[in-house]
PDB file of N, CA and C in Angstrom:
ATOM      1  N   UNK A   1       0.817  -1.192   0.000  1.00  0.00           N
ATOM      2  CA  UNK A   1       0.000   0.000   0.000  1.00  0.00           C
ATOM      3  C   UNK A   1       0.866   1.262   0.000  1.00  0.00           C
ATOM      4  N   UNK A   2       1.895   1.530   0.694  1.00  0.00           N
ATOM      5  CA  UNK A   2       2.501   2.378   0.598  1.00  0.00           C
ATOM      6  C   UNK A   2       3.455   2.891  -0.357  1.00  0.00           C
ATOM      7  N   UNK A   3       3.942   1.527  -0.951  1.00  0.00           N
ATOM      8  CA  UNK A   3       4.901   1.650  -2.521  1.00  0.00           C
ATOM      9  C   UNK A   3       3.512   2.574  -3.549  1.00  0.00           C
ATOM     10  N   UNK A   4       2.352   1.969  -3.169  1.00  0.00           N
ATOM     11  CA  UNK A   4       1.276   2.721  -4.413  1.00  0.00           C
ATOM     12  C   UNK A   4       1.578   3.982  -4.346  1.00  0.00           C
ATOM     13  N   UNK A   5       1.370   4.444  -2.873  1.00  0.00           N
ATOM     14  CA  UNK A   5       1.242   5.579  -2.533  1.00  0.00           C
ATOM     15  C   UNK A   5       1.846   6.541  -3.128  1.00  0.00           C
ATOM     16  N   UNK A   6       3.328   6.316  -2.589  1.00  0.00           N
ATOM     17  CA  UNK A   6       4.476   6.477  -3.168  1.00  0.00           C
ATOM     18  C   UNK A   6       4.536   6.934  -4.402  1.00  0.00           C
ATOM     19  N   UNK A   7       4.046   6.090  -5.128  1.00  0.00           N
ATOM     20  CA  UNK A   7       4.302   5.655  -7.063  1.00  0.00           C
ATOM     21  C   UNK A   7       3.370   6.312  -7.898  1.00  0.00           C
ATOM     22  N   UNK A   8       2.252   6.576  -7.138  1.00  0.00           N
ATOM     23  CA  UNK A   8       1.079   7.296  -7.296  1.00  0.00           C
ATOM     24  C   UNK A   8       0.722   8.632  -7.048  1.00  0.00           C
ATOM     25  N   UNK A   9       1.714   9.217  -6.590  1.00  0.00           N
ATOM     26  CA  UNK A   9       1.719  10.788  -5.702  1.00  0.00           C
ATOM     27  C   UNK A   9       0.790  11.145  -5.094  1.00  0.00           C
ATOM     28  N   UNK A  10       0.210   9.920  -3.992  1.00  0.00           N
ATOM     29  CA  UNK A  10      -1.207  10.441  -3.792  1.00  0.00           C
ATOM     30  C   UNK A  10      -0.548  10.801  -2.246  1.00  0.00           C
ATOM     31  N   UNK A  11       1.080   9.920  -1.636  1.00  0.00           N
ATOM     32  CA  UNK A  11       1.670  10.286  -0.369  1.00  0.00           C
ATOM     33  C   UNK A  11       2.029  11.874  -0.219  1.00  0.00           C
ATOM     34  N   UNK A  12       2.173  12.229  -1.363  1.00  0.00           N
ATOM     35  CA  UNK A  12       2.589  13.514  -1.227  1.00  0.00           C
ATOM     36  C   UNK A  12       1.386  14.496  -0.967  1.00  0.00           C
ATOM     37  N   UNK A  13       0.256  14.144  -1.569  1.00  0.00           N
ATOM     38  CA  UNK A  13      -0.941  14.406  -1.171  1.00  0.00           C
ATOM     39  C   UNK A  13      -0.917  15.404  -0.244  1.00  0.00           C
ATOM     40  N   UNK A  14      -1.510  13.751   0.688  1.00  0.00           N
ATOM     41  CA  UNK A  14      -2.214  13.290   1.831  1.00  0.00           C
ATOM     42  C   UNK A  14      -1.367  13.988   2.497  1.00  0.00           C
ATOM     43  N   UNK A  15      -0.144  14.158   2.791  1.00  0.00           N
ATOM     44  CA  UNK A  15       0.949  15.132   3.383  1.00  0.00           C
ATOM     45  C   UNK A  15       0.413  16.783   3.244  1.00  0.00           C
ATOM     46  N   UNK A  16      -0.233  17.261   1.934  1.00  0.00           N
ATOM     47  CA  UNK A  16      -0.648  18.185   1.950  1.00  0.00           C
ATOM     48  C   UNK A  16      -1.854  18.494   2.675  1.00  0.00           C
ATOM     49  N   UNK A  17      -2.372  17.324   2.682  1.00  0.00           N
ATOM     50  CA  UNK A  17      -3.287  17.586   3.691  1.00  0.00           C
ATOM     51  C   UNK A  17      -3.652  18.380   4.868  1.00  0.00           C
ATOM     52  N   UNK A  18      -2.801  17.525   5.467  1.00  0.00           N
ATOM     53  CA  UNK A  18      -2.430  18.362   7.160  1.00  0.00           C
ATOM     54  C   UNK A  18      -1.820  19.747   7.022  1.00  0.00           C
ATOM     55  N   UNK A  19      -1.291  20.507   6.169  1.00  0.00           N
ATOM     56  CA  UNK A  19      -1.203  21.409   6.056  1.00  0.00           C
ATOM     57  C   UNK A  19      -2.219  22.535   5.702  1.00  0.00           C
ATOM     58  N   UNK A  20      -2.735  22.016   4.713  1.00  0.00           N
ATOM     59  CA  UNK A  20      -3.919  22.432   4.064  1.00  0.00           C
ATOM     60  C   UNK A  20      -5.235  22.999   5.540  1.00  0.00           C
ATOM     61  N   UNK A  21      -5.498  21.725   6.028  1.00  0.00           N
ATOM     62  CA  UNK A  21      -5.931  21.757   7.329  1.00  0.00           C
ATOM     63  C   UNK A  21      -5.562  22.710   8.630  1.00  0.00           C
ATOM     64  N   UNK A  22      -4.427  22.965   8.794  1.00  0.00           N
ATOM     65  CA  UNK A  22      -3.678  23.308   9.932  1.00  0.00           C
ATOM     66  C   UNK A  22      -3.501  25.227   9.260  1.00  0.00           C
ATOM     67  N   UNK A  23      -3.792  25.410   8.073  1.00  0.00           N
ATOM     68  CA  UNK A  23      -4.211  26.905   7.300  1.00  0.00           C
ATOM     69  C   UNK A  23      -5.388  27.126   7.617  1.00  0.00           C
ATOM     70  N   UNK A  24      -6.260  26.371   7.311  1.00  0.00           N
ATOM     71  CA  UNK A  24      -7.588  26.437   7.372  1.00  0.00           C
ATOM     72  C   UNK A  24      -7.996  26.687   8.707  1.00  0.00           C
ATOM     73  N   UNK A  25      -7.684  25.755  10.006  1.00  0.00           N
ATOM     74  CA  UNK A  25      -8.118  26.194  11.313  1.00  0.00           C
ATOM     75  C   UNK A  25      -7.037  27.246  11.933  1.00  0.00           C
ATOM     76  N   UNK A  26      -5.529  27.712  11.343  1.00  0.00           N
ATOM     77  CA  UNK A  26      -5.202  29.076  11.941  1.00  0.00           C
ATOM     78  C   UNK A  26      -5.801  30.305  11.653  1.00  0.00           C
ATOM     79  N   UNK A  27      -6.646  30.574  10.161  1.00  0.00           N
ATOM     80  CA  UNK A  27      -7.296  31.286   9.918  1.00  0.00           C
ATOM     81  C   UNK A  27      -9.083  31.501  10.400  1.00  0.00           C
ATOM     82  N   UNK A  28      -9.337  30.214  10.544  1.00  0.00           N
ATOM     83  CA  UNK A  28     -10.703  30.835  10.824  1.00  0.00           C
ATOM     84  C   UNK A  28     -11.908  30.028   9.614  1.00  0.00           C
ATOM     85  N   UNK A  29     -12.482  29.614  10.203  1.00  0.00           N
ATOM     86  CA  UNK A  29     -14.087  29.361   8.941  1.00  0.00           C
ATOM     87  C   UNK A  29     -14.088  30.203   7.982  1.00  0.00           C
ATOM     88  N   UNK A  30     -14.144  31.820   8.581  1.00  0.00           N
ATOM     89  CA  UNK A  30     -14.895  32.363   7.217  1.00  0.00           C
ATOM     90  C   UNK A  30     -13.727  32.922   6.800  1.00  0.00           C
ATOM     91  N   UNK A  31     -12.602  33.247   7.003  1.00  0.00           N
ATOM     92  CA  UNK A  31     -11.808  33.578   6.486  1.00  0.00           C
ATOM     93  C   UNK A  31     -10.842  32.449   5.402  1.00  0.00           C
ATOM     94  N   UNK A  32     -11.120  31.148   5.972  1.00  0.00           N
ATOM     95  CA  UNK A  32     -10.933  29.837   4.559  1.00  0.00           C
ATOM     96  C   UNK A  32     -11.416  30.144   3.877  1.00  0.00           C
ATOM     97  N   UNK A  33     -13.196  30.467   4.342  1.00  0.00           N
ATOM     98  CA  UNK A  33     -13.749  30.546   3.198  1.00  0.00           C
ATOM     99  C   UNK A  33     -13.006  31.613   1.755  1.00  0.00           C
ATOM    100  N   UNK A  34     -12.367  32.502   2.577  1.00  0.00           N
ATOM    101  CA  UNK A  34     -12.195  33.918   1.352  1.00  0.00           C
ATOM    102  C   UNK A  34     -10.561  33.488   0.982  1.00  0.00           C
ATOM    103  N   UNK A  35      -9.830  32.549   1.967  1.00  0.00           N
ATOM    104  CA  UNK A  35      -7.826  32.927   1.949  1.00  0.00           C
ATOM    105  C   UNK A  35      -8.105  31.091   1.923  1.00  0.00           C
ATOM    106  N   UNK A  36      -7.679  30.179   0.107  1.00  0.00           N
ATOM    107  CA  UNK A  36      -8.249  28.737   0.136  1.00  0.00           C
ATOM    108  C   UNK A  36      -6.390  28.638   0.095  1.00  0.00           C
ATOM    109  N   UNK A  37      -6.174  27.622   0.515  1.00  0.00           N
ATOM    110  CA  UNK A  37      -4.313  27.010   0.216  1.00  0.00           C
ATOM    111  C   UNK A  37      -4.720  25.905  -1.253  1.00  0.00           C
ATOM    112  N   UNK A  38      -4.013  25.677  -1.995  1.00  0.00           N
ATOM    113  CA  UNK A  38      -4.105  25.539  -3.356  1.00  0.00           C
ATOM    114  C   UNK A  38      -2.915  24.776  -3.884  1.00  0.00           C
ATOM    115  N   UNK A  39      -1.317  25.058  -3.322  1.00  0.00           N
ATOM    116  CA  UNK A  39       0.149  24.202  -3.483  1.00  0.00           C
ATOM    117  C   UNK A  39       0.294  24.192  -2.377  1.00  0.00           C
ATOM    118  N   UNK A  40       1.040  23.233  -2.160  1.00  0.00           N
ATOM    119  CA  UNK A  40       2.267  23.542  -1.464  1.00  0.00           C
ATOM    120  C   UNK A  40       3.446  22.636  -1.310  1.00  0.00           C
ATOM    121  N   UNK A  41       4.505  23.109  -1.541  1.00  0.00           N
ATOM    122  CA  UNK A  41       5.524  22.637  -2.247  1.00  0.00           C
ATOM    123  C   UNK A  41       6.930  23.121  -1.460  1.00  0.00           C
ATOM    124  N   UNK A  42       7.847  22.158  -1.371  1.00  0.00           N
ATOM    125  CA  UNK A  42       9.312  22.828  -0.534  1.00  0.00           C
ATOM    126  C   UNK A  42       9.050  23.950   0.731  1.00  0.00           C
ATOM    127  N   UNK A  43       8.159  24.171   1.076  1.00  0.00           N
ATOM    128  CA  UNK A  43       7.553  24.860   2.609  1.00  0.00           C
ATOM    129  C   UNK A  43       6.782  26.065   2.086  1.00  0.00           C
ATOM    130  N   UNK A  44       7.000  26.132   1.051  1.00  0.00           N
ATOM    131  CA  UNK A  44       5.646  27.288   0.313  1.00  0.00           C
ATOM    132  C   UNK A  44       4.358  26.768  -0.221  1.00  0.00           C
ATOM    133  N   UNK A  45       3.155  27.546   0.779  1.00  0.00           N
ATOM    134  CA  UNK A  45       1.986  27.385   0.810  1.00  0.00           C
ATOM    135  C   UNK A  45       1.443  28.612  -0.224  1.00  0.00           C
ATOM    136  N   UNK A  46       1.004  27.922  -0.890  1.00  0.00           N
ATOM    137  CA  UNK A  46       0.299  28.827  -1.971  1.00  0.00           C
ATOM    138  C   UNK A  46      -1.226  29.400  -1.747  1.00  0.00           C
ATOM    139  N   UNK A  47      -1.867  30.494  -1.590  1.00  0.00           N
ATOM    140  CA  UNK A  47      -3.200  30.601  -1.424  1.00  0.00           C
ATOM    141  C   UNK A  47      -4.044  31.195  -2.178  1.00  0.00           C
ATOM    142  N   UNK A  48      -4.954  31.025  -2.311  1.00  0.00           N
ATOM    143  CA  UNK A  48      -5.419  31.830  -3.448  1.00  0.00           C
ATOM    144  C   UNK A  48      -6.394  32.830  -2.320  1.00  0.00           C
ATOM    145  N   UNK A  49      -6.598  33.699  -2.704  1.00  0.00           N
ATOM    146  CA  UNK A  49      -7.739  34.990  -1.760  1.00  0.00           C
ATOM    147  C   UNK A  49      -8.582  35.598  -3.070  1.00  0.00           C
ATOM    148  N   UNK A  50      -9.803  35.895  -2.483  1.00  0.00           N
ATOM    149  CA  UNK A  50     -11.215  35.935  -3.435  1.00  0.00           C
ATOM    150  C   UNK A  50     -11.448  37.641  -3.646  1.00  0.00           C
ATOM    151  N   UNK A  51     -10.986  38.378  -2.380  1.00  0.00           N
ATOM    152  CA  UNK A  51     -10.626  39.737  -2.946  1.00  0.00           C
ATOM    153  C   UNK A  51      -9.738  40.735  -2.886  1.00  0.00           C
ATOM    154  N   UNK A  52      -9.266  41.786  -3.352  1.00  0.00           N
ATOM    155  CA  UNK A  52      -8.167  42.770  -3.368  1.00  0.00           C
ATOM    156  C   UNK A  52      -8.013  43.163  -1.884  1.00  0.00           C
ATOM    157  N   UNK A  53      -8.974  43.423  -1.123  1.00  0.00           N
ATOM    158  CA  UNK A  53      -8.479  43.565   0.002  1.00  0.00           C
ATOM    159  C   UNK A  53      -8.762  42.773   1.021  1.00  0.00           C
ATOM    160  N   UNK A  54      -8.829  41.433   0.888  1.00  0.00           N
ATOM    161  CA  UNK A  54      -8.522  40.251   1.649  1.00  0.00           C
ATOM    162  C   UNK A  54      -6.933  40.312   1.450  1.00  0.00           C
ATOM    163  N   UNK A  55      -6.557  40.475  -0.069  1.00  0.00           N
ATOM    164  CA  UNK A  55      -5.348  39.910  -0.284  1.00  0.00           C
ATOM    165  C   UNK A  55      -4.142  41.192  -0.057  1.00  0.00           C
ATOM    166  N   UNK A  56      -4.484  42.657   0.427  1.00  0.00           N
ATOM    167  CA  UNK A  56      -3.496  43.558   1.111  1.00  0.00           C
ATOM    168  C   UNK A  56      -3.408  43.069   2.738  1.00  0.00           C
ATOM    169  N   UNK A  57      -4.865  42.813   2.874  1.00  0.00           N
ATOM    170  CA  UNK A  57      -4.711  42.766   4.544  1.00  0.00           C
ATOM    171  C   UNK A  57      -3.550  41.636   4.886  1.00  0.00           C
ATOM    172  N   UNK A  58      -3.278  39.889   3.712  1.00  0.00           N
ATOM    173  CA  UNK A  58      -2.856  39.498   4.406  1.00  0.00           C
ATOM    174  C   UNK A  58      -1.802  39.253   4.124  1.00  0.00           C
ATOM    175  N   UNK A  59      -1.189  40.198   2.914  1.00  0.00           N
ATOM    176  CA  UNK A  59       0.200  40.450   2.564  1.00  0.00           C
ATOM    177  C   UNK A  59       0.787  41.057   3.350  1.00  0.00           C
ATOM    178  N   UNK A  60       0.221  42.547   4.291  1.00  0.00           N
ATOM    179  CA  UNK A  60       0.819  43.191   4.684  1.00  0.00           C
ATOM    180  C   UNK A  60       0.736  43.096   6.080  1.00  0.00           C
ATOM    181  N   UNK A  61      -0.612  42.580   6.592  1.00  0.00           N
ATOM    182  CA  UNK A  61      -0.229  43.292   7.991  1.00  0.00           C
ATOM    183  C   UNK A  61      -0.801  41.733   8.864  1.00  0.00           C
ATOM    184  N   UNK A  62      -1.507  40.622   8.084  1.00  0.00           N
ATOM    185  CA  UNK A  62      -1.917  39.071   9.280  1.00  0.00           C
ATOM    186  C   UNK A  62      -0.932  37.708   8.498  1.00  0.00           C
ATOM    187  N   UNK A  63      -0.908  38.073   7.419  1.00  0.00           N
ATOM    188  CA  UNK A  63      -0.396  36.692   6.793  1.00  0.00           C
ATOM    189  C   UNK A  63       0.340  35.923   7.776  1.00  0.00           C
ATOM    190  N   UNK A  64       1.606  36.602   8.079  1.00  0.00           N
ATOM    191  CA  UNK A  64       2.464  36.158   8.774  1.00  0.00           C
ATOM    192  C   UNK A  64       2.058  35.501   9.955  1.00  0.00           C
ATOM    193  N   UNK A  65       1.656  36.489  10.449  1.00  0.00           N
ATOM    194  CA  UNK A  65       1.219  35.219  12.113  1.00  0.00           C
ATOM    195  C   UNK A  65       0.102  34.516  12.034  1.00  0.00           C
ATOM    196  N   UNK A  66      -0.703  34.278  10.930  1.00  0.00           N
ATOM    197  CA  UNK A  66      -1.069  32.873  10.583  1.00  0.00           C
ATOM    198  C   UNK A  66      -0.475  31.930  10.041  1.00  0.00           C
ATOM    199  N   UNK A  67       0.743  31.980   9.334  1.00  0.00           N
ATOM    200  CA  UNK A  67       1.688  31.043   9.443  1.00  0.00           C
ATOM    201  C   UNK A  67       2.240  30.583  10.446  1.00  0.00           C
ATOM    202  N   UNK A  68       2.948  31.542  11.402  1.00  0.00           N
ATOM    203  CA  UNK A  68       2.828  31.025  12.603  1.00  0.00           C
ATOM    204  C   UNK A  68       2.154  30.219  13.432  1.00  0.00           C
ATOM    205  N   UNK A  69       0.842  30.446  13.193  1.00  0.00           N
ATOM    206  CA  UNK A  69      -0.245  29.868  14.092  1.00  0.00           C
ATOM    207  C   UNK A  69      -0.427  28.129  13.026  1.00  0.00           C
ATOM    208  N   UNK A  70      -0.434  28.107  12.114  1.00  0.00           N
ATOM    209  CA  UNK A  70      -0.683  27.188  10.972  1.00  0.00           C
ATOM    210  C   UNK A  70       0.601  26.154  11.672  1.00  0.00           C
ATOM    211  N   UNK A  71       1.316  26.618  11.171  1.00  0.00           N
ATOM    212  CA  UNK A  71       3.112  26.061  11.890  1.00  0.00           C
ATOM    213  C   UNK A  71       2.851  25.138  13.388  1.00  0.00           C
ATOM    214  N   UNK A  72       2.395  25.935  14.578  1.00  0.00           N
ATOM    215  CA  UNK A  72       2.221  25.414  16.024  1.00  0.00           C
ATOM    216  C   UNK A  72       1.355  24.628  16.002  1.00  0.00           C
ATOM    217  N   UNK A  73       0.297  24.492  14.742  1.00  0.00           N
ATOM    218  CA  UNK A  73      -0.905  23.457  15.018  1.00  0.00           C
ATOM    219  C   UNK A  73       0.088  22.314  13.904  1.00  0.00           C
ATOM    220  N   UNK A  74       0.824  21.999  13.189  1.00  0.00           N
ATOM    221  CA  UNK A  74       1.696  21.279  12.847  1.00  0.00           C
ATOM    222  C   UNK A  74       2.191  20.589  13.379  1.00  0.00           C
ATOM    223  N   UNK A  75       3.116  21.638  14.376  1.00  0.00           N
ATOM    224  CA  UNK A  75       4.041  21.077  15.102  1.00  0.00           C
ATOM    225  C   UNK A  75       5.597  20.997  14.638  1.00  0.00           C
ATOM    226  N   UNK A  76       5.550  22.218  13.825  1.00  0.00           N
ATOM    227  CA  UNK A  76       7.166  22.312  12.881  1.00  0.00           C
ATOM    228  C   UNK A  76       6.734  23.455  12.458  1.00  0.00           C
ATOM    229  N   UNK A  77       8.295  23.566  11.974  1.00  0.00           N
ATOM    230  CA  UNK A  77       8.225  24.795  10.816  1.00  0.00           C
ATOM    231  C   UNK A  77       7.818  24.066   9.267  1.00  0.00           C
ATOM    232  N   UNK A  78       7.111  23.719   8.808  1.00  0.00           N
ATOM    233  CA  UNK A  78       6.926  23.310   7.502  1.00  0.00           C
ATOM    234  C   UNK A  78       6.642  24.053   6.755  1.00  0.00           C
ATOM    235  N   UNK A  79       5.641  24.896   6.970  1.00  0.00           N
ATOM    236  CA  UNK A  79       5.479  26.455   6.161  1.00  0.00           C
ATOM    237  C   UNK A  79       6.364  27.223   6.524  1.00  0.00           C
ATOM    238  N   UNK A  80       7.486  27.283   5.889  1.00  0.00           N
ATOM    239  CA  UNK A  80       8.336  28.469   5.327  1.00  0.00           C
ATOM    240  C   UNK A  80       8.196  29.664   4.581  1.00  0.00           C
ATOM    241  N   UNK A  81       6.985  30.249   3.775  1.00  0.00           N
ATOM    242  CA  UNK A  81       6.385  30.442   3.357  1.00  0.00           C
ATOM    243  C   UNK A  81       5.161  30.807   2.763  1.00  0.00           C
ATOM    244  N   UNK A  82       4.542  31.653   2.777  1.00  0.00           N
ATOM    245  CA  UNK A  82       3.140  31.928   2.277  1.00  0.00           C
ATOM    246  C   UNK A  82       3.269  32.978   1.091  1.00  0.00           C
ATOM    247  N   UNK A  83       2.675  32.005   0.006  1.00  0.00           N
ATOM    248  CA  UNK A  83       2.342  33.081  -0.891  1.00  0.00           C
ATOM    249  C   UNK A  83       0.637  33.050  -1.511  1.00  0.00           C
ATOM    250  N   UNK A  84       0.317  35.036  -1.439  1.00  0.00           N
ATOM    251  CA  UNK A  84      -1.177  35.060  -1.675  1.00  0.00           C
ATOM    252  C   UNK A  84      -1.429  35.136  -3.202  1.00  0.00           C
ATOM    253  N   UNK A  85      -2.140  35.151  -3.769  1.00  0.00           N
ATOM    254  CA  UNK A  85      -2.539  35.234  -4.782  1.00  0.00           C
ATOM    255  C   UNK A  85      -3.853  35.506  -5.139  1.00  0.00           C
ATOM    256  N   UNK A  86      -4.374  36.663  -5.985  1.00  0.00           N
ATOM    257  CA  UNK A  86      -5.940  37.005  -6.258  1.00  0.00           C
ATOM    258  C   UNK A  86      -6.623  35.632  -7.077  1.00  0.00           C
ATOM    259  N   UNK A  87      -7.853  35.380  -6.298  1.00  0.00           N
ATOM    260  CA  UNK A  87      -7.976  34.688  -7.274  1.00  0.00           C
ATOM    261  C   UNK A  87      -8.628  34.972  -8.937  1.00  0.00           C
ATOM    262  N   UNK A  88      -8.252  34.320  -9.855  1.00  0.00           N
ATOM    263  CA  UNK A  88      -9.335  35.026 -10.880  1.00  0.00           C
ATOM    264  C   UNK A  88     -10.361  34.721 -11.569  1.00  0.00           C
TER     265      UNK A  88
END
């Protein structure tokens, strides 16, 4: 089962998972709803955000310490990284 996994890129996934997850509850319900994670790859979490100023607020002044917070519900530094992106 695990060679599939493996062979199948579905391990790499499922790894995204918990990350994916651990974004989702440092931010908040409704704020998933608007800031979705989308990659993530080598410790950069990719997100997409639904409007222009979802996506100043969390470039400039929260992003960061929801990575932080994303990170402690982990339990590592795995997010190295956050990048926002409008969605279109």
């Amino acid at each position: 089962m695990n060679r599939y996994l493996r062979h199948s890129g579905l391990a790499a996934k499922l790894r995204n998972v918990a990350v994916f997850k651990a974004w989702r509850d440092a931010v908040g319900i409704q704020l998933a709803a608007r800031a979705r994670p989308v990659r993530f790859e080598d410790g950069e979490l990719e997100v997409q955000v639904k409007s222009a100023a979802h996506l100043q607020e969390l470039v400039n002044f929260t992003g960061e310490q929801y990575r932080t917070n994303a990170n402690l519900r982990l339990g590592s530094e795995r997010i190295r990284r956050v990048v926002f992106r409008l969605e279109r």
